[in-house]
C-alpha atoms as a PDB file:
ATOM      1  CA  UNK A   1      10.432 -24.866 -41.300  1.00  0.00           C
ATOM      2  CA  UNK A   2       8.228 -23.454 -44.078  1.00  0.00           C
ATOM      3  CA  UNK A   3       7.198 -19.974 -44.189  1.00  0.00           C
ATOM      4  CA  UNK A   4       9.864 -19.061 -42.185  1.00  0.00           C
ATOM      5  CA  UNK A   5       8.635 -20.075 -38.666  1.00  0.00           C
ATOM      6  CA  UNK A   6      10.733 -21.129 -36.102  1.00  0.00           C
ATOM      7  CA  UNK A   7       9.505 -23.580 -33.354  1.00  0.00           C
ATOM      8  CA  UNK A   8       9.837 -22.388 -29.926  1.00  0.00           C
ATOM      9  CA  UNK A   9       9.886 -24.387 -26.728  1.00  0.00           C
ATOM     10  CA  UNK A  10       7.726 -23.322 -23.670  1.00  0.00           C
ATOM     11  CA  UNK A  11       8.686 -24.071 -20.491  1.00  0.00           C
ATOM     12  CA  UNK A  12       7.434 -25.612 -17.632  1.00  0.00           C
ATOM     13  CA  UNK A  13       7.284 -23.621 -14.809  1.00  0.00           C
ATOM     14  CA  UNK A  14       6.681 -24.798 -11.192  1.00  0.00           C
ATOM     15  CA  UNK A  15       4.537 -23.241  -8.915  1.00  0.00           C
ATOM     16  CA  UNK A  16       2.301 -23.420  -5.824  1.00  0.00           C
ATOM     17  CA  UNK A  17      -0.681 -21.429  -4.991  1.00  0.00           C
ATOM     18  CA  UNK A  18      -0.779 -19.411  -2.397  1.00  0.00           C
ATOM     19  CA  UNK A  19      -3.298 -19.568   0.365  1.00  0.00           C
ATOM     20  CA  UNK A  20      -2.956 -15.941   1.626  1.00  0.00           C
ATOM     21  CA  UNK A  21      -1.525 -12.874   1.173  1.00  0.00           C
ATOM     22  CA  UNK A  22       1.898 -12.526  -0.775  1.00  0.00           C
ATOM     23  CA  UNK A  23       2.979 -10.971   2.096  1.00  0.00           C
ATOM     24  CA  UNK A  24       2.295 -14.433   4.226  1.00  0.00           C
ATOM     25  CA  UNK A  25       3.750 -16.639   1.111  1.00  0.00           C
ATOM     26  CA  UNK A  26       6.792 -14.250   1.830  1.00  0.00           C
ATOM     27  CA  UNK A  27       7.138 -14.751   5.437  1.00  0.00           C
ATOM     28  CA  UNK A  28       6.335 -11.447   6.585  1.00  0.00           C
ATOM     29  CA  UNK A  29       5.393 -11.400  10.048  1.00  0.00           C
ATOM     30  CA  UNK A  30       1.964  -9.531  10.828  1.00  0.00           C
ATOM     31  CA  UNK A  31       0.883  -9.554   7.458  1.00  0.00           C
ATOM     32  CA  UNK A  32      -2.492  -8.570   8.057  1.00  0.00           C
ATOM     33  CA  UNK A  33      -0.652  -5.183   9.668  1.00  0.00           C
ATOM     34  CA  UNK A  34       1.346  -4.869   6.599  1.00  0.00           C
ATOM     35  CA  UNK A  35      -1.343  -4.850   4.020  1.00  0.00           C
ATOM     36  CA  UNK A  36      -3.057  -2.367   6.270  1.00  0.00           C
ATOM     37  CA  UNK A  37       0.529  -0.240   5.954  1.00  0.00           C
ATOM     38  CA  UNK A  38       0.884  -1.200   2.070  1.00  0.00           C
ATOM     39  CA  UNK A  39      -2.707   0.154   1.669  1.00  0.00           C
ATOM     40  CA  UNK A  40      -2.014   3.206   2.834  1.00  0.00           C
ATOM     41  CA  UNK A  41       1.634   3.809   1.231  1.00  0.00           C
ATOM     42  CA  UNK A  42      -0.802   3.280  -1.607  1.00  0.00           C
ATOM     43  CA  UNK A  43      -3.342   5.767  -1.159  1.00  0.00           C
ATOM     44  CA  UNK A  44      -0.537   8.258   0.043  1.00  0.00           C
ATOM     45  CA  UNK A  45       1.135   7.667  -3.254  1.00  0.00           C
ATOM     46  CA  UNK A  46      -2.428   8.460  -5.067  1.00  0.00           C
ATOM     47  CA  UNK A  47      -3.163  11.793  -3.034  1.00  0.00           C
ATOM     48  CA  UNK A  48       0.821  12.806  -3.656  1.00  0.00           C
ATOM     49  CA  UNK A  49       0.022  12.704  -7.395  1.00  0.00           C
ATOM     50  CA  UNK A  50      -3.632  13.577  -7.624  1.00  0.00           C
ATOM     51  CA  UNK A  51      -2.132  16.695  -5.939  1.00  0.00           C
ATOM     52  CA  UNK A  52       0.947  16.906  -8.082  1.00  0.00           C
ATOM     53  CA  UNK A  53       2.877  16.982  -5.369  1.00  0.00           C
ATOM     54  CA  UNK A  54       6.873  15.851  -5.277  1.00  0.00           C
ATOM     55  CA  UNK A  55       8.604  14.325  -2.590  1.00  0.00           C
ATOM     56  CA  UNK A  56       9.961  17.489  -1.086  1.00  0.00           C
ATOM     57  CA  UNK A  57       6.225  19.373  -1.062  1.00  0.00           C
ATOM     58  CA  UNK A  58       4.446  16.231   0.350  1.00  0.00           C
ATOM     59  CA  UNK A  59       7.331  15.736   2.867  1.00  0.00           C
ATOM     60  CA  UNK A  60       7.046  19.312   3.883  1.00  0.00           C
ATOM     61  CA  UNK A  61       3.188  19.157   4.655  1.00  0.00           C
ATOM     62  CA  UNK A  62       3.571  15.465   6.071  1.00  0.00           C
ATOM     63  CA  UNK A  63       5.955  16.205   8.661  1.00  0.00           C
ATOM     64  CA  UNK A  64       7.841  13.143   7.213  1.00  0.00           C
ATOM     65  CA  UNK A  65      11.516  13.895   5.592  1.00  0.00           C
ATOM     66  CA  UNK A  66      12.072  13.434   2.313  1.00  0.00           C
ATOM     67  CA  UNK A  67      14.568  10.567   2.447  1.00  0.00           C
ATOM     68  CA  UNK A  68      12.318   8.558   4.688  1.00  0.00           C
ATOM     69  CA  UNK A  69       9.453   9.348   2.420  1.00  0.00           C
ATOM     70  CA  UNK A  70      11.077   8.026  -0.809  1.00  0.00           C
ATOM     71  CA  UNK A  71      11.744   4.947   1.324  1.00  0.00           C
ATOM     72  CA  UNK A  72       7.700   4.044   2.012  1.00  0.00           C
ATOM     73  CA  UNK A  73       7.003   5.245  -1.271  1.00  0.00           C
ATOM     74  CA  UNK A  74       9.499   2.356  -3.027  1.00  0.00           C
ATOM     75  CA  UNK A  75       7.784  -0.534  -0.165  1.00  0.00           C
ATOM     76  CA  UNK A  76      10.136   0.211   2.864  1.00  0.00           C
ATOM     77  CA  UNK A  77       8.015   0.922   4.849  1.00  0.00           C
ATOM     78  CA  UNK A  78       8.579  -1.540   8.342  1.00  0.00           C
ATOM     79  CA  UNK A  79       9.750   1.238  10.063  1.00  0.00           C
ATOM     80  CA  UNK A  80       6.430   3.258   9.880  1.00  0.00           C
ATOM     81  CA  UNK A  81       3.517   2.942  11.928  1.00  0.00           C
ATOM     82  CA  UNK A  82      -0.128   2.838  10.364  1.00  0.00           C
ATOM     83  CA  UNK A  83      -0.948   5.406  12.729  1.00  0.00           C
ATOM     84  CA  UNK A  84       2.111   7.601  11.350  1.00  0.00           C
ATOM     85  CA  UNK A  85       0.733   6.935   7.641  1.00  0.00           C
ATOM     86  CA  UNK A  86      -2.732   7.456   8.316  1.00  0.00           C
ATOM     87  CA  UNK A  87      -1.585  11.011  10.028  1.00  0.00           C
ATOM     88  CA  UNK A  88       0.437  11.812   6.958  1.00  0.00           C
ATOM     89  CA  UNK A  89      -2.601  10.857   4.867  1.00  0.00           C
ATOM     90  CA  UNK A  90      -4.792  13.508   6.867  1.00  0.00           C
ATOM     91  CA  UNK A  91      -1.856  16.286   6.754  1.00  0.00           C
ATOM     92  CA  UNK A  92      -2.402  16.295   2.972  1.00  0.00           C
ATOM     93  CA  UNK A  93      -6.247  17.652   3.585  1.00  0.00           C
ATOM     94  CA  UNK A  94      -7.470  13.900   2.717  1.00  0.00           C
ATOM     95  CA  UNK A  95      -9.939  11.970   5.504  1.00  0.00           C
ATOM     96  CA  UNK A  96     -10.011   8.242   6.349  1.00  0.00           C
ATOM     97  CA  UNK A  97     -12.949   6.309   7.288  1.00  0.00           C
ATOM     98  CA  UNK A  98     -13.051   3.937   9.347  1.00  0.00           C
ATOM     99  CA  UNK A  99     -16.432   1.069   8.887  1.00  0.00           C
ATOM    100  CA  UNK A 100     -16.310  -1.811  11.329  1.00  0.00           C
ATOM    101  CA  UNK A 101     -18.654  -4.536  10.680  1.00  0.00           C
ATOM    102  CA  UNK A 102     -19.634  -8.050  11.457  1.00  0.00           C
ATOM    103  CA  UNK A 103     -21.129 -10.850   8.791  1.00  0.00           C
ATOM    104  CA  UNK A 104     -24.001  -8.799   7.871  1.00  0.00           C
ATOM    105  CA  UNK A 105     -24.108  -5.623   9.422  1.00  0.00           C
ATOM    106  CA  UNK A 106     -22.416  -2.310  10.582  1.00  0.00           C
ATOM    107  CA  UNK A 107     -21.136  -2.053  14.520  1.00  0.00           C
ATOM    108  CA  UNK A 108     -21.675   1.039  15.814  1.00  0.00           C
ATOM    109  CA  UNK A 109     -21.232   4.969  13.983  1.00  0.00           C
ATOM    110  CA  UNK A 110     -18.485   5.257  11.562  1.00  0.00           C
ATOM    111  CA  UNK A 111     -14.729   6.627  12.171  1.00  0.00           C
ATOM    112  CA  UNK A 112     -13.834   9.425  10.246  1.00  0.00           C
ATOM    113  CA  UNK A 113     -10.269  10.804  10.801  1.00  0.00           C
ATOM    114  CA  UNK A 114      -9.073  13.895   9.367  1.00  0.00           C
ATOM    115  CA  UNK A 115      -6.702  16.665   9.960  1.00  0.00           C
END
């Protein structure tokens, strides 16, 4: 080839679009539950390093241990309840809100939990 340029094939790749979550394209059960738990691993994750905080520290104030924190932290996080989550979230001087709502509009006052 001139100049030195080689040719390169692409290839084709096959794929299908997902209609939900990757979490329902994966066959998790209860995936709405599990994006609620992933959200939170996430946050928790956030706070732990806003905070500057390792594993040990944020297991400490969390009340979780160490080992099973490192687990949520890398996705395995089944085990764990949102309501265990959302308590270690709170332990680590952070609130949650809570906003229900239909099309439209607010129901009723907002939840705030917090430590």
């Amino acid at each position: 080839m001139p100049g030195g340029r080689r040719r390169t094939e692409t290839a084709e790749l096959d794929y299908e679009r997902s209609r939900g979550t990757i979490f329902a394209a994966l066959g998790i059960p209860e995936t709405e539950e599990h994006k609620l738990k992933a959200g939170l691993v996430s946050k928790l994750a956030s706070i732990m390093a806003e905070l500057r905080l390792t594993q040990t520290a944020a297991a400490e104030l969390t009340g979780i241990s160490q080992p099973d924190l490192s687990r949520v932290l890398r996705g395995r996080f089944r085990d764990f309840s949102a309501t265990r989550l959302m308590k270690a979230i709170t332990r680590l001087h952070s609130e949650i809100e809570i906003i229900v709502r239909t099309p439209g509009r607010e129901v009723g006052e907002r939840i705030l939990l917090h430590a």
